[in-house]
Protein backbone atom coordinates (compact mmCIF):
# COMPACT_ATOMS: atom_id res chain seq x y z
CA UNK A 1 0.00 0.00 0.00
CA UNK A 2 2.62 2.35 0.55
CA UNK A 3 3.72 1.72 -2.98
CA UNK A 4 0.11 2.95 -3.94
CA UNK A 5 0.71 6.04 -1.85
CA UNK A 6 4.24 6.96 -3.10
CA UNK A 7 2.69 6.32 -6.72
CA UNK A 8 0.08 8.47 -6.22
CA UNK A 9 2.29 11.78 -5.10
CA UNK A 10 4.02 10.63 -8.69
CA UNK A 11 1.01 11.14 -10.49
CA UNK A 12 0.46 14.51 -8.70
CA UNK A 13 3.38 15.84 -8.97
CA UNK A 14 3.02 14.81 -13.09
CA UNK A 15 0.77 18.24 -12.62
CA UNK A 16 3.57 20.20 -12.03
CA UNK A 17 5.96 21.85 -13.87
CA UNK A 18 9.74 22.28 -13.17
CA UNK A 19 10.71 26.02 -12.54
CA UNK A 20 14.45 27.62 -13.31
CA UNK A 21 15.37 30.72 -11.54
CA UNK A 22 16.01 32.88 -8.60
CA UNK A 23 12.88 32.42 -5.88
CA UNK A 24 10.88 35.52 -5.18
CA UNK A 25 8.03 36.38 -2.85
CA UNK A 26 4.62 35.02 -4.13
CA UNK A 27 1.91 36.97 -5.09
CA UNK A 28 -1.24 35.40 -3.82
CA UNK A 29 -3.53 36.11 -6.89
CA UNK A 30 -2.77 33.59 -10.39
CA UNK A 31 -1.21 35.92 -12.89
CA UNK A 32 -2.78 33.79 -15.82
CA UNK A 33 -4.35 35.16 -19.13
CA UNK A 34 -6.25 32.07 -18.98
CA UNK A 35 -9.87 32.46 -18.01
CA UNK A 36 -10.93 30.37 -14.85
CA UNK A 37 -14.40 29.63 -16.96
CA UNK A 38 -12.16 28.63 -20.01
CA UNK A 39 -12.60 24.94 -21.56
CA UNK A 40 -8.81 24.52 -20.98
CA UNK A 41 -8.95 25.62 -17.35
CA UNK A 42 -12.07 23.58 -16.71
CA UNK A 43 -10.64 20.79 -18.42
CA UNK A 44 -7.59 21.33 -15.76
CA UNK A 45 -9.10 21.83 -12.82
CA UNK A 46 -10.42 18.26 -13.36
CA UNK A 47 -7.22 16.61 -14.25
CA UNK A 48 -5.42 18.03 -11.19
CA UNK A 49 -8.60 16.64 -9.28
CA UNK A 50 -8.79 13.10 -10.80
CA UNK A 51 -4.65 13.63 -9.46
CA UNK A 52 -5.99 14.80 -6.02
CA UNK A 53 -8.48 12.01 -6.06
CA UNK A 54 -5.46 9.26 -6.72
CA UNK A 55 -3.85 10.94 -3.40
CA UNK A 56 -6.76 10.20 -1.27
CA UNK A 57 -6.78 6.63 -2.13
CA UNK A 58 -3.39 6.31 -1.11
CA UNK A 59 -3.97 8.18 1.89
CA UNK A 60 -6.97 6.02 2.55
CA UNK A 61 -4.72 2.92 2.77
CA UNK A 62 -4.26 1.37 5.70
CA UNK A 63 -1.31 -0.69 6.85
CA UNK A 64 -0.99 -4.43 6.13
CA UNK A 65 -3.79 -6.78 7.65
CA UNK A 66 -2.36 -8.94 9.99
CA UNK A 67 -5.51 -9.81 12.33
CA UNK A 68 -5.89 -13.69 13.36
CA UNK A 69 -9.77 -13.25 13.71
CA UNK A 70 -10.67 -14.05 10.69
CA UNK A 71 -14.03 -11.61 10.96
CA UNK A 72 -11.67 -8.45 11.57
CA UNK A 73 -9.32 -9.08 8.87
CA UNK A 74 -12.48 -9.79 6.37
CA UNK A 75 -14.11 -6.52 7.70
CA UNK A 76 -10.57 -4.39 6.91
CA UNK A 77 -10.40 -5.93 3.11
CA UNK A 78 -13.60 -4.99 2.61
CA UNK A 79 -13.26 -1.89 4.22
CA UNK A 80 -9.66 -0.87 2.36
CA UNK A 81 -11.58 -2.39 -1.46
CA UNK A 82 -14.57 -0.38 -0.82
CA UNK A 83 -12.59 2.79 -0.48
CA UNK A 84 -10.27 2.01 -3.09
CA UNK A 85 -13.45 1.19 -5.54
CA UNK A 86 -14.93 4.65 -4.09
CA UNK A 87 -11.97 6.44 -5.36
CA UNK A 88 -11.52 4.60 -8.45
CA UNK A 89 -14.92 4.85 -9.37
CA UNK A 90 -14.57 8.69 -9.37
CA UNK A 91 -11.52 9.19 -11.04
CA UNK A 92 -13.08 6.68 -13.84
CA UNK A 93 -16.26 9.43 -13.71
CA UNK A 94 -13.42 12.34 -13.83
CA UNK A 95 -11.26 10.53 -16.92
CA UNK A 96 -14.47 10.09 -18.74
CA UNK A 97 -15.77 13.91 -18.50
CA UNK A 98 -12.06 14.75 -19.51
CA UNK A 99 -13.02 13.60 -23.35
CA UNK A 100 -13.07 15.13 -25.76
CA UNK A 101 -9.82 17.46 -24.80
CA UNK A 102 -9.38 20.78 -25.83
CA UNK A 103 -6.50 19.65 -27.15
CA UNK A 104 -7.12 16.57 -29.09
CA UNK A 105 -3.23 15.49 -28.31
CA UNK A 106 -4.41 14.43 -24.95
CA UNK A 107 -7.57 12.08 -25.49
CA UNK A 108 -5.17 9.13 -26.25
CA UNK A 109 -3.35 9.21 -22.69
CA UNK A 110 -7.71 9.83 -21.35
CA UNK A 111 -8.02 6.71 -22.96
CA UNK A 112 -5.30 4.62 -21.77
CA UNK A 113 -5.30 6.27 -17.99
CA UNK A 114 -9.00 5.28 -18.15
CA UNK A 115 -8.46 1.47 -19.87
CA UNK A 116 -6.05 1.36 -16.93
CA UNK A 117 -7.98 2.28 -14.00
CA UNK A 118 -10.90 0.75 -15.34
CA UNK A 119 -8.56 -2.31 -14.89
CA UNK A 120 -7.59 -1.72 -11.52
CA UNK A 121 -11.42 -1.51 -10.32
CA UNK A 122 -12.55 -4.66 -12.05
CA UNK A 123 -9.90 -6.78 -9.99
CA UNK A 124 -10.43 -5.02 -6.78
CA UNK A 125 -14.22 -5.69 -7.56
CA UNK A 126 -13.56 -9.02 -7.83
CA UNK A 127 -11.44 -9.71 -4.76
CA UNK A 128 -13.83 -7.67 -2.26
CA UNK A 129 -16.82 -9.96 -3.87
CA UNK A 130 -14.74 -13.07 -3.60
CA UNK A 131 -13.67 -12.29 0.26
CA UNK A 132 -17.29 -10.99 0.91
CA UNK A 133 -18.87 -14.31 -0.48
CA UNK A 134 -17.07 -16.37 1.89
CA UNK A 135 -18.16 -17.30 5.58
CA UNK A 136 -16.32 -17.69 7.66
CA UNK A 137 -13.05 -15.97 5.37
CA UNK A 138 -10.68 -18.86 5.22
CA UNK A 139 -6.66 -18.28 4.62
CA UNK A 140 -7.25 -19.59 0.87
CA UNK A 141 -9.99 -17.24 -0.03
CA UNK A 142 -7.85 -14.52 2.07
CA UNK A 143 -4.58 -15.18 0.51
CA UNK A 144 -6.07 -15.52 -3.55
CA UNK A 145 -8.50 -12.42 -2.71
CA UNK A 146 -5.27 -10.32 -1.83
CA UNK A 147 -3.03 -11.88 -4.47
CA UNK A 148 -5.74 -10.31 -6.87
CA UNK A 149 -5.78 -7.15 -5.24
CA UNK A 150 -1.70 -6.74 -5.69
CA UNK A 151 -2.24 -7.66 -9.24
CA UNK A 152 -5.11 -4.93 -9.62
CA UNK A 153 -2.73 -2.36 -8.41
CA UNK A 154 -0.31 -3.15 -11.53
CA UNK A 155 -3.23 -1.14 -13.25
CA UNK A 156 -2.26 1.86 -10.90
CA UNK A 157 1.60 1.72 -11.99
CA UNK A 158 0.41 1.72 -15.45
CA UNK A 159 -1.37 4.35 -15.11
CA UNK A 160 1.25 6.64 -12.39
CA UNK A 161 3.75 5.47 -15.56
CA UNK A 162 1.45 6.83 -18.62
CA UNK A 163 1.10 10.11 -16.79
CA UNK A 164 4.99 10.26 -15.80
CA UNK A 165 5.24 9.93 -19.53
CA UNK A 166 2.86 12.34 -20.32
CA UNK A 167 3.61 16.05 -21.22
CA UNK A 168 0.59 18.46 -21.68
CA UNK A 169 0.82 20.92 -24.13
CA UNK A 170 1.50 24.51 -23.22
CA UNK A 171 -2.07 25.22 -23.88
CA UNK A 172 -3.14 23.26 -21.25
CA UNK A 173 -0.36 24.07 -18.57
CA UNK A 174 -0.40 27.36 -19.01
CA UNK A 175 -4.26 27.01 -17.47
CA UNK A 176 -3.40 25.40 -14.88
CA UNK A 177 -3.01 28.50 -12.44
CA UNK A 178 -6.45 29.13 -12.95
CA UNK A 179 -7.72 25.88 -12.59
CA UNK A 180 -8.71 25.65 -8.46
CA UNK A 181 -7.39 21.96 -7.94
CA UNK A 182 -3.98 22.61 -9.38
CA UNK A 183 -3.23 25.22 -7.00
C-alpha cells in the first residue's frame, strides 16, 4: 500500500511543472491570461482533481492486515476495497468527462489512464466480492482475494507510468493556475 501512496504523489506531482530561476516572494492572486471559466482551465481543474483524487486513495490505505480473527481481517479488506473502488470509481467518472480534450493530443493518454484504471477496479471488484462471499473468510480465499488485489494495483503503476510519460501541451499548462485543484 505504501507503494500505492508513493505512486500516487508521482502522479500529482506529473501536474507540475519544473521552474528555473532565482525564488521571489509570491503573489497570492494567479497571474494567468487564462480564463478560470475557459474549456482549458475547466478541463484542468479536473485533471489536477482526478490527481488529487489518486492521493486520497493512497492516503486512505491502511497498513498491512495482519488480524488472526478471521471476521476483523475480512471486515478491513472490505473496508480498504470499498474505499479504493470509491476512489476509483470517481476518477473513472473524472477521466471520462475529460473527453473530448481541448486539445485533441491528450484524449489518447484519457483513454489509456482510463483502460487502466478501469482495470484496476474490475480486480479489486472481484477480490472484495470473492472475500465478501465467503463465511467464515478462510486463509485460501484470504490469501487468492489479496493476491488479486496486488495484481489490480499493476493497473495503478500503469497508469502513475502513462502520466509520468505524459507532457501536456503549453495550452493546457499554461491554465493550470487558474484551474482551483492545481493550486
Amino acid at each position: 500500500m505504501r507503494l500505492l501512496l508513493l505512486g500516487c504523489l508521482i502522479a500529482l506531482s506529473a501536474c507540475a511543472t519544473p521552474v528555473t530561476g532565482v525564488p521571489v516572494a509570491a503573489d497570492p492572486t494567479p497571474t494567468t491570461s487564462v480564463s478560470a471559466d475557459s474549456p482549458e482551465a475547466r478541463w484542468m481543474n479536473r485533471f489536477c482533481g482526478m490527481g488529487k483524487l489518486m492521493v486520497t486513495a493512497g492516503e486512505t490505505a491502511q497498513e498491512p492486515m495482519t488480524s488472526g480473527d478471521p471476521a476483523v481481517l475480512k471486515k478491513q479488506f472490505l473496508d480498504l476495497t470499498g474505499r479504493l473502488i470509491g476512489v476509483l470509481d470517481a476518477v473513472l467518472a473524472d477521466l471520462r468527462a475529460l473527453r473530448p480534450a481541448p486539445a485533441r493530443e491528450v484524449d489518447p493518454l484519457i483513454r489509456q489512464l482510463t483502460d487502466a484504471f478501469t482495470e484496476s477496479r474490475r480486480s479489486i471488484a472481484v477480490a472484495r466480492d470473492d472475500v465478501r462471499a465467503v463465511e467464515p473468510l478462510t486463509a485460501e480465499a484470504f490469501s487468492a482475494a489479496a493476491q488479486r488485489l496486488t495484481t489490480a494495483l499493476g493497473g495503478f503503476e500503469r497508469a502513475l507510468k502513462l502520466m509520468q510519460a505524459a507532457t501536456l501541451p503549453p495550452r493546457l499548462t499554461d491554465a493550470a493556475d487558474a484551474a482551483p485543484n492545481c493550486r
